[in-house]
PDB file of N, CA and C in Angstrom:
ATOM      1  N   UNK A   1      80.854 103.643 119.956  1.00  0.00           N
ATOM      2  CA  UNK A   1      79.429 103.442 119.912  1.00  0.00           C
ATOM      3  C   UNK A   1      79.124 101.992 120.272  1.00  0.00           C
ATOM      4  N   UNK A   2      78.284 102.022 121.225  1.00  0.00           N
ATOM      5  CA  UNK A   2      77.632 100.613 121.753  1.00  0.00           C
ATOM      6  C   UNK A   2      77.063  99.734 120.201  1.00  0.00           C
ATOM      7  N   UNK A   3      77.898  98.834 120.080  1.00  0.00           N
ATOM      8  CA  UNK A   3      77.186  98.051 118.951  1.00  0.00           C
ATOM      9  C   UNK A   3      75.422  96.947 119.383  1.00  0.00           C
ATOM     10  N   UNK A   4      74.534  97.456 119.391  1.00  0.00           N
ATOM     11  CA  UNK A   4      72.966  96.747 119.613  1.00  0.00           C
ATOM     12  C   UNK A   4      72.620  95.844 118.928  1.00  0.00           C
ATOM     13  N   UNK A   5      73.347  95.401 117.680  1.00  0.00           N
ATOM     14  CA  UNK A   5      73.112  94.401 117.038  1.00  0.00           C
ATOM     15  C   UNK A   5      73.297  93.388 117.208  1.00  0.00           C
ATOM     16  N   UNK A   6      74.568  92.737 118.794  1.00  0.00           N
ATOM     17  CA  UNK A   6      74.903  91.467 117.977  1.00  0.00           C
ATOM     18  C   UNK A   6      74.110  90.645 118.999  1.00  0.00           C
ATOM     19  N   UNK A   7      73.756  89.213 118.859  1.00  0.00           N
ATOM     20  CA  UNK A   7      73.321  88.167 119.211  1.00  0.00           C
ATOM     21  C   UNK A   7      73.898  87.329 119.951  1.00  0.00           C
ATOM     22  N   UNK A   8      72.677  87.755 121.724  1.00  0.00           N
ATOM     23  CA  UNK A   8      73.331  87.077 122.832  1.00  0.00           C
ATOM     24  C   UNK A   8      73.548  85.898 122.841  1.00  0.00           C
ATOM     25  N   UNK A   9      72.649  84.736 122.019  1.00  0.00           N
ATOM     26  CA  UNK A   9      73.104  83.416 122.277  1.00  0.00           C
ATOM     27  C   UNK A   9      74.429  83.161 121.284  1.00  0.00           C
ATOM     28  N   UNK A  10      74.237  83.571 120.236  1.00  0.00           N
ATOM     29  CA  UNK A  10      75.331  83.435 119.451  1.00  0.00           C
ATOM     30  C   UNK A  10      76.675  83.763 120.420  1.00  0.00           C
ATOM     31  N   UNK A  11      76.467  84.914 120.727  1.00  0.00           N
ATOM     32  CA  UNK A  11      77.906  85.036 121.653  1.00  0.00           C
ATOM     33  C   UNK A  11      78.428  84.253 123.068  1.00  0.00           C
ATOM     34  N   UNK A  12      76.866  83.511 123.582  1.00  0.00           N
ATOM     35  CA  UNK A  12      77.550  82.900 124.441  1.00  0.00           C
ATOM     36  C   UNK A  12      78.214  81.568 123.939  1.00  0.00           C
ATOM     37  N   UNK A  13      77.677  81.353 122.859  1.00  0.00           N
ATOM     38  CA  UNK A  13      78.193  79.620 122.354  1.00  0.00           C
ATOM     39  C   UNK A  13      79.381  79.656 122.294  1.00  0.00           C
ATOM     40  N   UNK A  14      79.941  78.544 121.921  1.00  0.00           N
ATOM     41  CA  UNK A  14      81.274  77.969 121.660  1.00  0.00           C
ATOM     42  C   UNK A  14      81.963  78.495 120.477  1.00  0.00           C
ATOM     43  N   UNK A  15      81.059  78.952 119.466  1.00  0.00           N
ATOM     44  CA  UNK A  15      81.541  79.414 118.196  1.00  0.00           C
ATOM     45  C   UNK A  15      82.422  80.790 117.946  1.00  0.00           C
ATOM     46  N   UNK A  16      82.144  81.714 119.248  1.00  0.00           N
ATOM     47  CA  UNK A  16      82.390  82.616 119.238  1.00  0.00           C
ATOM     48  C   UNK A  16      83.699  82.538 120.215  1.00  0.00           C
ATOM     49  N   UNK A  17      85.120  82.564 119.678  1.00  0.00           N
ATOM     50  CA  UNK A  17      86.163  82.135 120.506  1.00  0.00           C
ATOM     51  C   UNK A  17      86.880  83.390 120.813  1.00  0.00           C
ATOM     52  N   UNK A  18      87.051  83.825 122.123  1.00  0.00           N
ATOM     53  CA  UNK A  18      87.569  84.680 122.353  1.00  0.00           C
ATOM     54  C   UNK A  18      89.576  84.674 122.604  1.00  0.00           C
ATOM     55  N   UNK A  19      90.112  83.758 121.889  1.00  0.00           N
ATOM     56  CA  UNK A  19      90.994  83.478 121.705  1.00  0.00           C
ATOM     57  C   UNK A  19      92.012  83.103 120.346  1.00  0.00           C
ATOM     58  N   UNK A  20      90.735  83.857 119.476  1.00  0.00           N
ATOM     59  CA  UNK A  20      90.962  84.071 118.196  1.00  0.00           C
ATOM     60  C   UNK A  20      91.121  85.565 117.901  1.00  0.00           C
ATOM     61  N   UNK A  21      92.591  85.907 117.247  1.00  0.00           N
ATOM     62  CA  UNK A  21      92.331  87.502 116.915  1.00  0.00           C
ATOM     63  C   UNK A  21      91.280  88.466 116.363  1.00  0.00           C
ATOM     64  N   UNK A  22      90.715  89.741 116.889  1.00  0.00           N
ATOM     65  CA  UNK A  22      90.044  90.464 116.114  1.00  0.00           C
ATOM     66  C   UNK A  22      90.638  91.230 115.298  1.00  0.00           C
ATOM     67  N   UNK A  23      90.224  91.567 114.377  1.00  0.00           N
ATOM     68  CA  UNK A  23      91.356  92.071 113.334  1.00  0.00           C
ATOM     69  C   UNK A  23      90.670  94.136 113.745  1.00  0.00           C
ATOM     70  N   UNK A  24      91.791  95.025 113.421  1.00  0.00           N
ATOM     71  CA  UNK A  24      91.680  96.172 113.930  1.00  0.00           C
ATOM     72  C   UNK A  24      92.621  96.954 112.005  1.00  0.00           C
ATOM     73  N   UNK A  25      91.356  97.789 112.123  1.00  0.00           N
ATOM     74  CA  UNK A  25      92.256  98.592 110.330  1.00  0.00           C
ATOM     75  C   UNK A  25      92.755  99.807 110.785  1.00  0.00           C
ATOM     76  N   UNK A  26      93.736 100.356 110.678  1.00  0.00           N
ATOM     77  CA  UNK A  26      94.094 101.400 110.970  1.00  0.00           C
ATOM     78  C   UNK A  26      93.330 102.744 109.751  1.00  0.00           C
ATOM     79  N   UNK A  27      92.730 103.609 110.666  1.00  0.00           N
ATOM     80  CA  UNK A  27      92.049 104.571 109.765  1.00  0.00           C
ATOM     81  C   UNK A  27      92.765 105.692 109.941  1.00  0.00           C
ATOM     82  N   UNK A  28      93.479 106.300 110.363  1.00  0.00           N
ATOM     83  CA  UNK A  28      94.426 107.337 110.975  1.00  0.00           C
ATOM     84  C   UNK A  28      95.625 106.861 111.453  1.00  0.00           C
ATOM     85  N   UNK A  29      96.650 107.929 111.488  1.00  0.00           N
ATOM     86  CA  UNK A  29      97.693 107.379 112.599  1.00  0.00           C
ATOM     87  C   UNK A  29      97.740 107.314 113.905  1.00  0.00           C
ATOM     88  N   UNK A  30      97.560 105.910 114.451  1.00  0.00           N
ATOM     89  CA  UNK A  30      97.651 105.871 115.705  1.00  0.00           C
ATOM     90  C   UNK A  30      96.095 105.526 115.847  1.00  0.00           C
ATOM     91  N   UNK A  31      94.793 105.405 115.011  1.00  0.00           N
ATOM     92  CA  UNK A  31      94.115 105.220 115.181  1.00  0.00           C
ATOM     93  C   UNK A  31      93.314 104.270 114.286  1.00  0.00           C
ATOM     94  N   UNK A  32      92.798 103.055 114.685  1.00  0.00           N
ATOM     95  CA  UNK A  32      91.471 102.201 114.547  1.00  0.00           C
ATOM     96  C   UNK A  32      90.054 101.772 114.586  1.00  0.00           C
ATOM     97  N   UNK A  33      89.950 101.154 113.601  1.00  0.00           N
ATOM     98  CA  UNK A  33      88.615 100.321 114.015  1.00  0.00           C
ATOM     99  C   UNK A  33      88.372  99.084 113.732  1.00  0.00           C
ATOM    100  N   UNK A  34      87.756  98.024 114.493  1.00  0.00           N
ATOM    101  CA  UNK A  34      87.422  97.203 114.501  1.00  0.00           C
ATOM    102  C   UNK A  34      86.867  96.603 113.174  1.00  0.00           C
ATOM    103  N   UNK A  35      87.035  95.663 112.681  1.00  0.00           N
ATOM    104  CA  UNK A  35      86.878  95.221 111.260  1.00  0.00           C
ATOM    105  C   UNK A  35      85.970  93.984 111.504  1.00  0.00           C
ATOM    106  N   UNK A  36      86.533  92.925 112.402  1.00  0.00           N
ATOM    107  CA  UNK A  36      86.081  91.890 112.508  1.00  0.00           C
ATOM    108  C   UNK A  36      86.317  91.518 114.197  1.00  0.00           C
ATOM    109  N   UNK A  37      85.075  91.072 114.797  1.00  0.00           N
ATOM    110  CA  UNK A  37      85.801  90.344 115.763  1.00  0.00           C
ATOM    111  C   UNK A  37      84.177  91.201 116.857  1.00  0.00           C
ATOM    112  N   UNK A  38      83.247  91.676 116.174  1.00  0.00           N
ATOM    113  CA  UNK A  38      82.614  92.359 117.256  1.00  0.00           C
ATOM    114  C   UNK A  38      81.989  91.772 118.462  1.00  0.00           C
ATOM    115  N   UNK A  39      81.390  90.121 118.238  1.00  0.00           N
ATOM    116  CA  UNK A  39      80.953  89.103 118.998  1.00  0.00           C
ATOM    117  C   UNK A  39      82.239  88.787 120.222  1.00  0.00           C
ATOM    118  N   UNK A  40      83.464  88.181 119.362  1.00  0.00           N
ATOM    119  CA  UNK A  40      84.304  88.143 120.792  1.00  0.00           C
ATOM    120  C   UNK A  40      84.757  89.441 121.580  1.00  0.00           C
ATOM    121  N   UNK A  41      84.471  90.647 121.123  1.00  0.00           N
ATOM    122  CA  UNK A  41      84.868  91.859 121.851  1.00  0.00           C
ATOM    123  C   UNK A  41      83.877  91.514 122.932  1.00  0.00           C
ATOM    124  N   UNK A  42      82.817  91.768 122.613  1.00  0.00           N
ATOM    125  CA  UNK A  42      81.461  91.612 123.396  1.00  0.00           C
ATOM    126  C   UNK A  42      81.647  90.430 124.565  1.00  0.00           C
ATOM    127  N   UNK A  43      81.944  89.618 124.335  1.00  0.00           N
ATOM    128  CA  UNK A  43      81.624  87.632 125.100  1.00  0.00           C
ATOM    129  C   UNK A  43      83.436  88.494 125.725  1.00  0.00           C
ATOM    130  N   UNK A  44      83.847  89.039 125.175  1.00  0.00           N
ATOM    131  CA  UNK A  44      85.008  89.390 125.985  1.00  0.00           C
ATOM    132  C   UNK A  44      84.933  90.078 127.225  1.00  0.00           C
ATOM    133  N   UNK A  45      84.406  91.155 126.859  1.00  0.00           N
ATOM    134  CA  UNK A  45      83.954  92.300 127.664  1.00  0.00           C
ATOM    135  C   UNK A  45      82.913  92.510 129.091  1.00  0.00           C
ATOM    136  N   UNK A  46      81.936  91.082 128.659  1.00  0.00           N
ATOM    137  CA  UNK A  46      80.888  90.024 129.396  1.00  0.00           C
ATOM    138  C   UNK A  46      81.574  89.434 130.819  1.00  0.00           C
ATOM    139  N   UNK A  47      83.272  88.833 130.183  1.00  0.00           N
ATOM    140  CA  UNK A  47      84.052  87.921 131.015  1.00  0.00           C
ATOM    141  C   UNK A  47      84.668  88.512 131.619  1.00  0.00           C
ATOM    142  N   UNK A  48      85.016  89.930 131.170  1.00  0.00           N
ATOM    143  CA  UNK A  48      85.662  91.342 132.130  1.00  0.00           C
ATOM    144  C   UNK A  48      87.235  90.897 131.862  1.00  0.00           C
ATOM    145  N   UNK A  49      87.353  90.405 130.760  1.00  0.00           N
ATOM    146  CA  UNK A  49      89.013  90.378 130.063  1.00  0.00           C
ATOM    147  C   UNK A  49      88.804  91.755 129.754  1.00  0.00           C
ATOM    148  N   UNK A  50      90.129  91.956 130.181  1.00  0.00           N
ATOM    149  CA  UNK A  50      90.653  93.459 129.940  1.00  0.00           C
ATOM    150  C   UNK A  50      91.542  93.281 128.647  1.00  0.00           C
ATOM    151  N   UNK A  51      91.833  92.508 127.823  1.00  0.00           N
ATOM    152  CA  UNK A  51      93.085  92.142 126.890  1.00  0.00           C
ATOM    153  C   UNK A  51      92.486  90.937 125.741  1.00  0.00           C
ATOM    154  N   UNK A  52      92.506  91.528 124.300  1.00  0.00           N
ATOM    155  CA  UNK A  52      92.379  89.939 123.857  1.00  0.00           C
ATOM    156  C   UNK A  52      93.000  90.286 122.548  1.00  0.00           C
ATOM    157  N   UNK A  53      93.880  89.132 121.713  1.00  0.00           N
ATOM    158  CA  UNK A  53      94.362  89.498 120.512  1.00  0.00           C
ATOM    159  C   UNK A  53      93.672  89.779 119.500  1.00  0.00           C
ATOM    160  N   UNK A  54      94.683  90.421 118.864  1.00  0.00           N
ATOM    161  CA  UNK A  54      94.315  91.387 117.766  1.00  0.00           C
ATOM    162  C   UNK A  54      95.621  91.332 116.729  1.00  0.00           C
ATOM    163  N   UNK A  55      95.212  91.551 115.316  1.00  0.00           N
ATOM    164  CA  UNK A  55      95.907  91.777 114.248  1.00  0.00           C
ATOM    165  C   UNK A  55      95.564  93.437 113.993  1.00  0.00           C
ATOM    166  N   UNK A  56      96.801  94.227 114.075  1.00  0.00           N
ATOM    167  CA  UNK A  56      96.733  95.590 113.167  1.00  0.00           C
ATOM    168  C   UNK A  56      97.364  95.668 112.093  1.00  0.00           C
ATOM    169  N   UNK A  57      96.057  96.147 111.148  1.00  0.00           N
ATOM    170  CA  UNK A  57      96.102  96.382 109.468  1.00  0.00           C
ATOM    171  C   UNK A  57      96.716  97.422 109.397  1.00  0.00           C
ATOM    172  N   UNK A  58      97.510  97.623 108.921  1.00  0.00           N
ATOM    173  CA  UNK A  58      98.046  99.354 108.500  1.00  0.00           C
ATOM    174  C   UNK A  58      96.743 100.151 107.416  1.00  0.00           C
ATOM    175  N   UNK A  59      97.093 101.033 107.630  1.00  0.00           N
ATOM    176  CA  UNK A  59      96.736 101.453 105.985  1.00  0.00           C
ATOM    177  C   UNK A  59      96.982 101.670 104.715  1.00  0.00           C
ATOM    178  N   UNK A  60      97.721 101.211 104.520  1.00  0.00           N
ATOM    179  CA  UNK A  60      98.984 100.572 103.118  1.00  0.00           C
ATOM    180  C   UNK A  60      97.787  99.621 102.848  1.00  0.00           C
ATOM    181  N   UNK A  61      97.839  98.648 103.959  1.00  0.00           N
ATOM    182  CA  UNK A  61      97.397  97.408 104.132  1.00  0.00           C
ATOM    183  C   UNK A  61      95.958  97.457 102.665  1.00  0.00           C
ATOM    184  N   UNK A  62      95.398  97.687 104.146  1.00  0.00           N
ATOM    185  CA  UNK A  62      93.682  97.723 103.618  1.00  0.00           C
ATOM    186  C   UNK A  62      93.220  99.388 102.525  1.00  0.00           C
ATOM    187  N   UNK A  63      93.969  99.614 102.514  1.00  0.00           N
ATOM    188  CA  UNK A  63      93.597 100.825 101.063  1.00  0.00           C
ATOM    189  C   UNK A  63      94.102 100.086  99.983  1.00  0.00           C
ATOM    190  N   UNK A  64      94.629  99.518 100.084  1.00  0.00           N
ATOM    191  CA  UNK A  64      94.963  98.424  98.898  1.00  0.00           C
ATOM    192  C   UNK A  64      94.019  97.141  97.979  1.00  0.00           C
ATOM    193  N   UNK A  65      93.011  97.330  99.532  1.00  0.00           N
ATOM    194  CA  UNK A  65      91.928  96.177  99.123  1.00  0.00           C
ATOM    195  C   UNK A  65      90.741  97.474  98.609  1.00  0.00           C
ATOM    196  N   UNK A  66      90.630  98.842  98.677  1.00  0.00           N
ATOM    197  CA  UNK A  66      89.931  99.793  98.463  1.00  0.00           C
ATOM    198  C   UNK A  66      90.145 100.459  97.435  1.00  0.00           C
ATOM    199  N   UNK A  67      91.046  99.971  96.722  1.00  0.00           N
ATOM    200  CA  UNK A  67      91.851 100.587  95.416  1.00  0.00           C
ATOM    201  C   UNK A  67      90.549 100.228  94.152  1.00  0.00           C
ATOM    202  N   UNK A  68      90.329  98.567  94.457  1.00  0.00           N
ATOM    203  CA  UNK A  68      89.649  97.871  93.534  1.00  0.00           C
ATOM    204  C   UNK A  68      88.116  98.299  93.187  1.00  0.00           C
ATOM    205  N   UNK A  69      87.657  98.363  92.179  1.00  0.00           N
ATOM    206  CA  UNK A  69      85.894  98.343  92.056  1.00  0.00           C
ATOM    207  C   UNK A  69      85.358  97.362  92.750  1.00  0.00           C
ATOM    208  N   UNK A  70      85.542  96.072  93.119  1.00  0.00           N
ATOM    209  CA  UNK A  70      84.971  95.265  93.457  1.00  0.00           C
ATOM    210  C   UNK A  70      85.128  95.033  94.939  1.00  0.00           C
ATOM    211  N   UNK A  71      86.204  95.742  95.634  1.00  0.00           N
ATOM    212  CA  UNK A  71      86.392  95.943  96.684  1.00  0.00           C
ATOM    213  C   UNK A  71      86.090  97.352  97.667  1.00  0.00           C
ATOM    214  N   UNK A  72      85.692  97.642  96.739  1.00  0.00           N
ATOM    215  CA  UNK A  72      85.308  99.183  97.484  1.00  0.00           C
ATOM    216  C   UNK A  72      84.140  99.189  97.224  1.00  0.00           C
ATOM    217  N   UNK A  73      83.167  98.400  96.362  1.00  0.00           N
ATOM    218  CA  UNK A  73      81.990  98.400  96.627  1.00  0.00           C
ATOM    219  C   UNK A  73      81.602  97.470  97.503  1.00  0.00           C
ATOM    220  N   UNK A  74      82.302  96.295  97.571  1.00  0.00           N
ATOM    221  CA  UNK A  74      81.770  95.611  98.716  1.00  0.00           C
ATOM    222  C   UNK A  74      82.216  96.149 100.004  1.00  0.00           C
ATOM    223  N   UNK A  75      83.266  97.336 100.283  1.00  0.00           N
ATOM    224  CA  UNK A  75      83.238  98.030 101.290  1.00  0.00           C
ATOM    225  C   UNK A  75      82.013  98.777 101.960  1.00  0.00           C
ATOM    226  N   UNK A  76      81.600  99.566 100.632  1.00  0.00           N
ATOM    227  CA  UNK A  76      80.814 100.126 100.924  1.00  0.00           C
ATOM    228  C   UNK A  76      79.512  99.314 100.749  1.00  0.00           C
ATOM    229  N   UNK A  77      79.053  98.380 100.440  1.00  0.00           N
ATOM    230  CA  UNK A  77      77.756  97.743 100.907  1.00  0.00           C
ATOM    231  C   UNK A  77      77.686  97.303 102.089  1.00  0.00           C
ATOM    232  N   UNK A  78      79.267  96.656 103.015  1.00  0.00           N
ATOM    233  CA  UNK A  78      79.262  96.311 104.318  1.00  0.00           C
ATOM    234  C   UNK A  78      79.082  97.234 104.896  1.00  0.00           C
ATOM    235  N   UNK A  79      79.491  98.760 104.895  1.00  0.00           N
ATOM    236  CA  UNK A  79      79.279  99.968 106.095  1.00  0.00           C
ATOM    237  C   UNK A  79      77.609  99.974 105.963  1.00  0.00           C
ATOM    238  N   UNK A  80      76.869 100.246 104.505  1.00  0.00           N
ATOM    239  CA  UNK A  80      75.769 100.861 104.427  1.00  0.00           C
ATOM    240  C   UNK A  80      74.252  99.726 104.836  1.00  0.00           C
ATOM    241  N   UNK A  81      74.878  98.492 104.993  1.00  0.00           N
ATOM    242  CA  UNK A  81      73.902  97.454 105.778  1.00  0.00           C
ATOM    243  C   UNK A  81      74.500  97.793 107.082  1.00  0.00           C
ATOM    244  N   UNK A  82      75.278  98.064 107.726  1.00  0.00           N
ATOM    245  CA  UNK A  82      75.256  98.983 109.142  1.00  0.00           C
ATOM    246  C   UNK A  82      74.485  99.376 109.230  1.00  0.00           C
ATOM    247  N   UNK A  83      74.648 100.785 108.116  1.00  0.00           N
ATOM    248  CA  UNK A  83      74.160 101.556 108.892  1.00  0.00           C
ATOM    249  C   UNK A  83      72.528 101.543 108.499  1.00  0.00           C
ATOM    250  N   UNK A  84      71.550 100.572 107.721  1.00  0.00           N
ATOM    251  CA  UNK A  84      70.574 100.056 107.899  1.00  0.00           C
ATOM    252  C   UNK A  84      70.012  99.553 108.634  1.00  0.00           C
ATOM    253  N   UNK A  85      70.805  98.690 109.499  1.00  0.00           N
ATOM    254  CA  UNK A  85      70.227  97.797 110.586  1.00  0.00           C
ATOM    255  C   UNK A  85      70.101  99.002 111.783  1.00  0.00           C
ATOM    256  N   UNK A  86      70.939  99.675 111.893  1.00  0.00           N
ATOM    257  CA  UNK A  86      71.268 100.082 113.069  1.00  0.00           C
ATOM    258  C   UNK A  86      69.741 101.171 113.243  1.00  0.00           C
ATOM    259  N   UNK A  87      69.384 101.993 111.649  1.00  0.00           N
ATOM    260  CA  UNK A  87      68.451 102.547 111.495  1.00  0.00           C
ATOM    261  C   UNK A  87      67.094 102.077 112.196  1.00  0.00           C
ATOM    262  N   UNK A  88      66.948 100.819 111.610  1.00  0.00           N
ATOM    263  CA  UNK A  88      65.529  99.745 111.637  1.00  0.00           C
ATOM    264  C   UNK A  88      66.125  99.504 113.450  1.00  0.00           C
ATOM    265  N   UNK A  89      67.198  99.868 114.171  1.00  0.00           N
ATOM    266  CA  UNK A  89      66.775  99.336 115.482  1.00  0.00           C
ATOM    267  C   UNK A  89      66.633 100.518 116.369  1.00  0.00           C
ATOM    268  N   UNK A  90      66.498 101.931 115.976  1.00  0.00           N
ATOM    269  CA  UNK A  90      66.386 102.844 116.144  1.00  0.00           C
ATOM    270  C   UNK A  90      64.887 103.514 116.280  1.00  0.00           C
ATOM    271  N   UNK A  91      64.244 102.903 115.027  1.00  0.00           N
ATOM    272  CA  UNK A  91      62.959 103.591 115.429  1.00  0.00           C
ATOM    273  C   UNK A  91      62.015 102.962 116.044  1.00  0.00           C
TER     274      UNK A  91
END
Protein backbone atom coordinates (compact mmCIF):
# COMPACT_ATOMS: atom_id res chain seq x y z
CA UNK A 1 0.00 0.00 0.00
CA UNK A 2 1.17 3.44 -1.18
CA UNK A 3 2.02 5.13 2.15
CA UNK A 4 0.21 9.18 1.56
CA UNK A 5 1.36 10.32 4.65
CA UNK A 6 4.84 11.09 4.60
CA UNK A 7 6.35 14.62 4.15
CA UNK A 8 7.94 15.80 0.93
CA UNK A 9 10.22 18.35 2.37
CA UNK A 10 11.07 16.35 5.24
CA UNK A 11 12.20 13.67 2.88
CA UNK A 12 14.09 15.71 0.71
CA UNK A 13 16.34 17.18 3.59
CA UNK A 14 19.42 15.94 4.88
CA UNK A 15 17.80 14.34 7.88
CA UNK A 16 16.38 11.71 6.12
CA UNK A 17 19.57 9.43 5.26
CA UNK A 18 19.17 6.93 2.93
CA UNK A 19 22.19 5.15 4.08
CA UNK A 20 20.95 4.33 7.31
CA UNK A 21 19.19 0.87 7.77
CA UNK A 22 15.39 0.46 7.65
CA UNK A 23 14.52 -1.93 10.01
CA UNK A 24 12.02 -4.84 8.42
CA UNK A 25 9.90 -7.34 11.32
CA UNK A 26 9.33 -10.49 10.11
CA UNK A 27 5.46 -11.27 10.33
CA UNK A 28 5.42 -14.71 8.62
CA UNK A 29 7.98 -16.92 7.26
CA UNK A 30 9.71 -15.49 4.64
CA UNK A 31 7.65 -12.53 5.08
CA UNK A 32 7.81 -8.65 6.28
CA UNK A 33 7.06 -5.37 7.08
CA UNK A 34 8.54 -2.35 7.33
CA UNK A 35 8.81 -1.03 10.92
CA UNK A 36 10.88 1.94 10.51
CA UNK A 37 12.51 3.59 7.74
CA UNK A 38 9.29 4.76 5.58
CA UNK A 39 10.83 8.38 4.61
CA UNK A 40 14.18 6.80 3.34
CA UNK A 41 12.22 4.03 1.42
CA UNK A 42 10.43 6.88 -0.24
CA UNK A 43 13.71 9.65 -0.86
CA UNK A 44 14.98 6.10 -1.94
CA UNK A 45 12.62 5.14 -4.37
CA UNK A 46 12.52 9.12 -5.66
CA UNK A 47 16.51 8.42 -6.49
CA UNK A 48 15.47 5.09 -8.32
CA UNK A 49 17.94 3.03 -5.86
CA UNK A 50 16.88 -0.25 -6.42
CA UNK A 51 18.75 -1.53 -2.98
CA UNK A 52 19.11 0.08 0.46
CA UNK A 53 20.00 -1.50 3.93
CA UNK A 54 18.02 -3.08 6.10
CA UNK A 55 18.03 -4.95 9.50
CA UNK A 56 15.68 -8.24 9.63
CA UNK A 57 13.85 -8.78 12.96
CA UNK A 58 12.88 -12.32 13.27
CA UNK A 59 9.95 -13.08 15.08
CA UNK A 60 11.43 -14.50 18.21
CA UNK A 61 12.79 -11.09 17.93
CA UNK A 62 9.94 -8.65 18.11
CA UNK A 63 7.13 -10.99 19.78
CA UNK A 64 9.23 -10.65 22.57
CA UNK A 65 8.79 -6.90 22.72
CA UNK A 66 4.76 -7.94 22.31
CA UNK A 67 4.82 -10.26 25.18
CA UNK A 68 4.79 -7.07 27.54
CA UNK A 69 1.57 -4.83 28.60
CA UNK A 70 3.41 -1.91 27.97
CA UNK A 71 4.64 -3.00 24.77
CA UNK A 72 1.83 -4.28 23.11
CA UNK A 73 -0.08 -1.43 23.92
CA UNK A 74 2.20 0.86 22.59
CA UNK A 75 2.10 -1.51 19.59
CA UNK A 76 -1.09 -1.19 19.26
CA UNK A 77 -1.51 2.64 19.68
CA UNK A 78 1.29 2.93 16.85
CA UNK A 79 -0.84 0.69 14.21
CA UNK A 80 -4.23 2.45 15.36
CA UNK A 81 -2.81 6.27 14.80
CA UNK A 82 -2.19 4.68 11.25
CA UNK A 83 -4.78 3.73 10.77
CA UNK A 84 -6.40 7.23 11.87
CA UNK A 85 -4.45 9.34 9.83
CA UNK A 86 -4.76 7.36 6.92
CA UNK A 87 -8.76 7.56 7.63
CA UNK A 88 -8.75 11.60 8.01
CA UNK A 89 -6.74 11.45 4.49
CA UNK A 90 -9.30 9.46 2.94
CA UNK A 91 -12.31 11.38 3.21
Amino acid sequence: MLNTNLDDAYIASEAVDVDRPVILAEIAPDRYNLIDGHHRIEKARKRGMEFVPAFRVAAEQHMAFLTTCTGYTAYIDYWNQKVKNLRRLLR
